[in-house]
C-alpha atoms as a PDB file:
ATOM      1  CA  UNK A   1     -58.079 -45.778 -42.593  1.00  0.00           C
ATOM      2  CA  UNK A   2     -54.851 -44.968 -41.891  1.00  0.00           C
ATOM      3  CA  UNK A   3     -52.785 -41.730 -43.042  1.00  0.00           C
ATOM      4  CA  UNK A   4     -49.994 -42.067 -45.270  1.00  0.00           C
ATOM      5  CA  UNK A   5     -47.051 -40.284 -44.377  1.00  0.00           C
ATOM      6  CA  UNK A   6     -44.919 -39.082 -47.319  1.00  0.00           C
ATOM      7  CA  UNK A   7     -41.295 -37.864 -46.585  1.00  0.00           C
ATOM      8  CA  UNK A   8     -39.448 -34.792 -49.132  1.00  0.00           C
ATOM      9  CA  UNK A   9     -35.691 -33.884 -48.920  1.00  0.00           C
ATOM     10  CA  UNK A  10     -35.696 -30.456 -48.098  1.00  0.00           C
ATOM     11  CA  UNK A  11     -33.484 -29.268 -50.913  1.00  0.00           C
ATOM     12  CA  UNK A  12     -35.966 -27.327 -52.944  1.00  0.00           C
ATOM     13  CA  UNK A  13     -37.063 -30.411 -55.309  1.00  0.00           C
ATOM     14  CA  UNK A  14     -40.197 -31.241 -53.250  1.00  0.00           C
ATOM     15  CA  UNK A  15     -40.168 -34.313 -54.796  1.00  0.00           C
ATOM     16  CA  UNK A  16     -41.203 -36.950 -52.416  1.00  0.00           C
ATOM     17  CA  UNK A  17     -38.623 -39.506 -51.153  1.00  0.00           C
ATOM     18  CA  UNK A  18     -39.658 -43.443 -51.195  1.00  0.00           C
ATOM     19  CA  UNK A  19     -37.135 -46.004 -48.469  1.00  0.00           C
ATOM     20  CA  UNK A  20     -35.955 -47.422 -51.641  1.00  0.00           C
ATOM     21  CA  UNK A  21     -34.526 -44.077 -52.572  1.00  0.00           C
ATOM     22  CA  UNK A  22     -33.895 -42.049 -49.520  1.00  0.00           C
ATOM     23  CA  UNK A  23     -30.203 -43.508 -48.238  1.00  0.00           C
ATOM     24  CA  UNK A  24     -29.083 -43.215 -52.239  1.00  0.00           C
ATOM     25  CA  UNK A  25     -30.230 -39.517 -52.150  1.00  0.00           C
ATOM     26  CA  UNK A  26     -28.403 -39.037 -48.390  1.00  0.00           C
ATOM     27  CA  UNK A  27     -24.957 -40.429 -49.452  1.00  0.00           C
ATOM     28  CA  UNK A  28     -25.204 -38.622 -53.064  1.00  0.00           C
ATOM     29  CA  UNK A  29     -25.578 -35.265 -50.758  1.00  0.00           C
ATOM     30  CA  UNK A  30     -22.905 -36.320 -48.818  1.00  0.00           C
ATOM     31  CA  UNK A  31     -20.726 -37.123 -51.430  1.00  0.00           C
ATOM     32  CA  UNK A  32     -21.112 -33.749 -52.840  1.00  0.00           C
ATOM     33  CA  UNK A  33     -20.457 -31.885 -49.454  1.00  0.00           C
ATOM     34  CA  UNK A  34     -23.944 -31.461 -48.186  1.00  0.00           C
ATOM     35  CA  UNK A  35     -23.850 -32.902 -44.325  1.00  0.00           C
ATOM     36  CA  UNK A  36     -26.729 -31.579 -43.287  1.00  0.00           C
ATOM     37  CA  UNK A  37     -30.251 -32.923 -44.317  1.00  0.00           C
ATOM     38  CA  UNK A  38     -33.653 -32.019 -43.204  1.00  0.00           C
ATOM     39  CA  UNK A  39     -36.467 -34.485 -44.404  1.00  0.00           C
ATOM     40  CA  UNK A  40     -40.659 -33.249 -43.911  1.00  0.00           C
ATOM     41  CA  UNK A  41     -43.485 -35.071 -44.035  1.00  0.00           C
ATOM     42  CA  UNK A  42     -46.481 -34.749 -45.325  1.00  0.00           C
ATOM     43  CA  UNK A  43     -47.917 -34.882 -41.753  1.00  0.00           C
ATOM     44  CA  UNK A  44     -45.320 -31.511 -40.520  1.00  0.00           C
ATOM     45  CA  UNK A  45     -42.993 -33.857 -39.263  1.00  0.00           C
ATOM     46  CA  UNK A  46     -39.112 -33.586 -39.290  1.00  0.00           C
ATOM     47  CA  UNK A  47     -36.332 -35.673 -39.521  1.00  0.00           C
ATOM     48  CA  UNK A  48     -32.972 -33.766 -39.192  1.00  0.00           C
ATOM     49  CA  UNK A  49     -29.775 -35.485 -40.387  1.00  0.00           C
ATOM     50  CA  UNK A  50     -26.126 -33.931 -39.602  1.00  0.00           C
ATOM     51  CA  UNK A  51     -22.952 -35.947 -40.327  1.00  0.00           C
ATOM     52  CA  UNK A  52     -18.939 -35.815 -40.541  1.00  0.00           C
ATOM     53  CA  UNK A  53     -19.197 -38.945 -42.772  1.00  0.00           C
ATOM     54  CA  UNK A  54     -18.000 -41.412 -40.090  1.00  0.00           C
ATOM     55  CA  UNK A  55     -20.922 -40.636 -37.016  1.00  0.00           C
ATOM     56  CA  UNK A  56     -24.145 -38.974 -37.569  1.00  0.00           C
ATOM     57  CA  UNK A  57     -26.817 -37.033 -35.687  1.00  0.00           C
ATOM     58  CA  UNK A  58     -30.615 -37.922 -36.146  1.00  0.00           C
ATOM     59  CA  UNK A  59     -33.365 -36.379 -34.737  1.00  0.00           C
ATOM     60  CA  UNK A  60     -37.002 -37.012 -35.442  1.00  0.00           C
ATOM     61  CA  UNK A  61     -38.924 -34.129 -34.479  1.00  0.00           C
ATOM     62  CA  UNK A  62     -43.281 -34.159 -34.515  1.00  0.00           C
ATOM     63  CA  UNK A  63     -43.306 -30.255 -35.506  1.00  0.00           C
ATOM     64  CA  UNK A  64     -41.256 -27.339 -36.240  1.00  0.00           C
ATOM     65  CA  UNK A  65     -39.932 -25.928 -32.744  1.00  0.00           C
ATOM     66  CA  UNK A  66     -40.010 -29.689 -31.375  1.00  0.00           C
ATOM     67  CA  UNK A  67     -37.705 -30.413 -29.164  1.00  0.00           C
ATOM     68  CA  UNK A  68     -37.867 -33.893 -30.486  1.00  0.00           C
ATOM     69  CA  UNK A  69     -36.320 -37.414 -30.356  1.00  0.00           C
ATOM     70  CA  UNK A  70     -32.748 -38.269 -31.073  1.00  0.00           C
ATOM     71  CA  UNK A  71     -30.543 -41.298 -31.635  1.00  0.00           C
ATOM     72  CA  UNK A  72     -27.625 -42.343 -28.860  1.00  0.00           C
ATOM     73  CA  UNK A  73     -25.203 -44.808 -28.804  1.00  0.00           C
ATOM     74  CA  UNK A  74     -24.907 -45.949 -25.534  1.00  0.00           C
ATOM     75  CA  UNK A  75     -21.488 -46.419 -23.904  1.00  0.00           C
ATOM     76  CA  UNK A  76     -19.802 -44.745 -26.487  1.00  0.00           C
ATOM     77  CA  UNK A  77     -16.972 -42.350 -25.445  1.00  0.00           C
ATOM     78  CA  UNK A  78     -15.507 -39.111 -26.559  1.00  0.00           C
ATOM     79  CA  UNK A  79     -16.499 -36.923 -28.997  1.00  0.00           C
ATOM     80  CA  UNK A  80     -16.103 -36.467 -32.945  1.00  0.00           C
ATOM     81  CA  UNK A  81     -15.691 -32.708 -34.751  1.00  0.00           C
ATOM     82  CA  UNK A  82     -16.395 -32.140 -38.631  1.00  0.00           C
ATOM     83  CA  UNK A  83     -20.194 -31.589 -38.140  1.00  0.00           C
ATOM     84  CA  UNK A  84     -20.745 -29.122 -40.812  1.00  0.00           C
ATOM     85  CA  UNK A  85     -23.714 -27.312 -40.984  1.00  0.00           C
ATOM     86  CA  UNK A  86     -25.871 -25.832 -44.026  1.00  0.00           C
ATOM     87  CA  UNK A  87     -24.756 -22.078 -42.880  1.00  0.00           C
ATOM     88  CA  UNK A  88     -21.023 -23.381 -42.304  1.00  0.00           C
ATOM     89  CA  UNK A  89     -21.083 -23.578 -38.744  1.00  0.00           C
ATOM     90  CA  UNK A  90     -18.663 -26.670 -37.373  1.00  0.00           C
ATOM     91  CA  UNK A  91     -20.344 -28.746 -34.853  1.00  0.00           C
ATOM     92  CA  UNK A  92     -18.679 -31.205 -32.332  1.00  0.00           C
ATOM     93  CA  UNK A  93     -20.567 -33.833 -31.084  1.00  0.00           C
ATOM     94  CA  UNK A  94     -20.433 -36.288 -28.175  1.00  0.00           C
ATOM     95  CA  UNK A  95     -20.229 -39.646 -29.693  1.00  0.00           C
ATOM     96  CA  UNK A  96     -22.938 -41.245 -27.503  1.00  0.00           C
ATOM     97  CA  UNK A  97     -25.268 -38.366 -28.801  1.00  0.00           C
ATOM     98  CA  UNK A  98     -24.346 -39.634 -32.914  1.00  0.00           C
ATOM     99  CA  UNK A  99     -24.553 -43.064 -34.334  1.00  0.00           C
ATOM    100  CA  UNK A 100     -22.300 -44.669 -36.787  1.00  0.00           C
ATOM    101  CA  UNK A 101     -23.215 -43.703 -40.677  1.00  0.00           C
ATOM    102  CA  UNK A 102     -24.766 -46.853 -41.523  1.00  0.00           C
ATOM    103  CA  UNK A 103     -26.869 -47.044 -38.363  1.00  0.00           C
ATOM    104  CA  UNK A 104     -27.838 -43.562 -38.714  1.00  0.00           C
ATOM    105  CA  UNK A 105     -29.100 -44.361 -42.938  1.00  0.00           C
ATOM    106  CA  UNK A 106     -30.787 -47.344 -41.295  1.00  0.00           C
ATOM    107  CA  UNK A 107     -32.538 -45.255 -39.389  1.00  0.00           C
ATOM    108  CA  UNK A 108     -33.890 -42.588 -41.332  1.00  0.00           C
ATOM    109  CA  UNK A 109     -35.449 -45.537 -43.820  1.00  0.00           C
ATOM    110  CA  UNK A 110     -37.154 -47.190 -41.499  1.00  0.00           C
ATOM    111  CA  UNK A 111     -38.370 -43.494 -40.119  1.00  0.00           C
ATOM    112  CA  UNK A 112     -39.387 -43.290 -44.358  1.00  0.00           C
ATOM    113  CA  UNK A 113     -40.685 -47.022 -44.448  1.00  0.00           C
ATOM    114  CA  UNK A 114     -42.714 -47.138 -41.009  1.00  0.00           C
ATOM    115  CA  UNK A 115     -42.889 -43.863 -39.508  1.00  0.00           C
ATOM    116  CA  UNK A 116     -41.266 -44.666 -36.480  1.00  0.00           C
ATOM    117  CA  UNK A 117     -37.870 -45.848 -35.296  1.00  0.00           C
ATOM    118  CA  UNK A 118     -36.533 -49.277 -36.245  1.00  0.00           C
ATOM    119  CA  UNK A 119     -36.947 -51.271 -33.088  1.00  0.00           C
ATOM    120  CA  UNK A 120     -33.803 -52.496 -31.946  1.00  0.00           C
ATOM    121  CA  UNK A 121     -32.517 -48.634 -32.433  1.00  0.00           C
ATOM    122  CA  UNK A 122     -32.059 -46.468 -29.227  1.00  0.00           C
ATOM    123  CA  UNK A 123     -32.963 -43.078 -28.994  1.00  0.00           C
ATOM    124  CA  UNK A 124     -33.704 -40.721 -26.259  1.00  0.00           C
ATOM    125  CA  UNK A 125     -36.580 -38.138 -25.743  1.00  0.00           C
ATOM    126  CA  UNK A 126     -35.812 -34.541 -25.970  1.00  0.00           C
ATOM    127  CA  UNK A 127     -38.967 -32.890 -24.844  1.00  0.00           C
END
């Protein structure tokens, strides 16, 4: 039988998260200033979230201390600032290391949905 993974917003609720929910809950934490997300699961993994509203990081991460998996967008040149951290730090990112917002939403639900990324998304091993 398999395990089912469920996913919690790290924001002190610890409330699970459903893929019907989870892009609602990101965008009302971006509206109110909150560009950083972490997401757990009930299996110790980690989904990290960073964005300055128009590009986002995602990294999916099997453990704490994971070096972990993250999203690219190939081909894309430069760099965006306005990454802004939970402890105020201001990140800068290069843009084929970030995905668009939307892309980056779609992600993390399907990461919530099925576990895994969506298929047609591109990523890159960090480990």
């Amino acid at each position: 039988m398999p395990v089912i993974e469920s996913w919690v917003i790290d924001d002190g609720s610890g409330l699970p998260v459903s893929p019907e929910v989870v892009v609602e809950r990101l965008r009302a934490r971006i509206d109110g200033g909150q560009r950083e997300t972490w997401l757990s699961s009930s299996c110790g993994r980690l989904v990290a979230f960073v964005t300055n509203t128009e590009r986002a990081a995602v990294s999916l991460l099997d453990e704490e201390g994971d070096a972990g998996e993250h999203a690219v967008d190939p081909g894309a040149d430069g760099s965006s600032e306005g990454f802004v951290l939970s402890n105020g730090q201001h990140d800068e990112y290069a843009d084929e290391d970030t995905v668009p917002l939307e892309e980056a939403l779609r992600i993390i639900e399907c990461i919530v949905s099925e576990g895994s990324w969506p298929v047609d998304a591109r990523w890159v091993v960090d480990r």
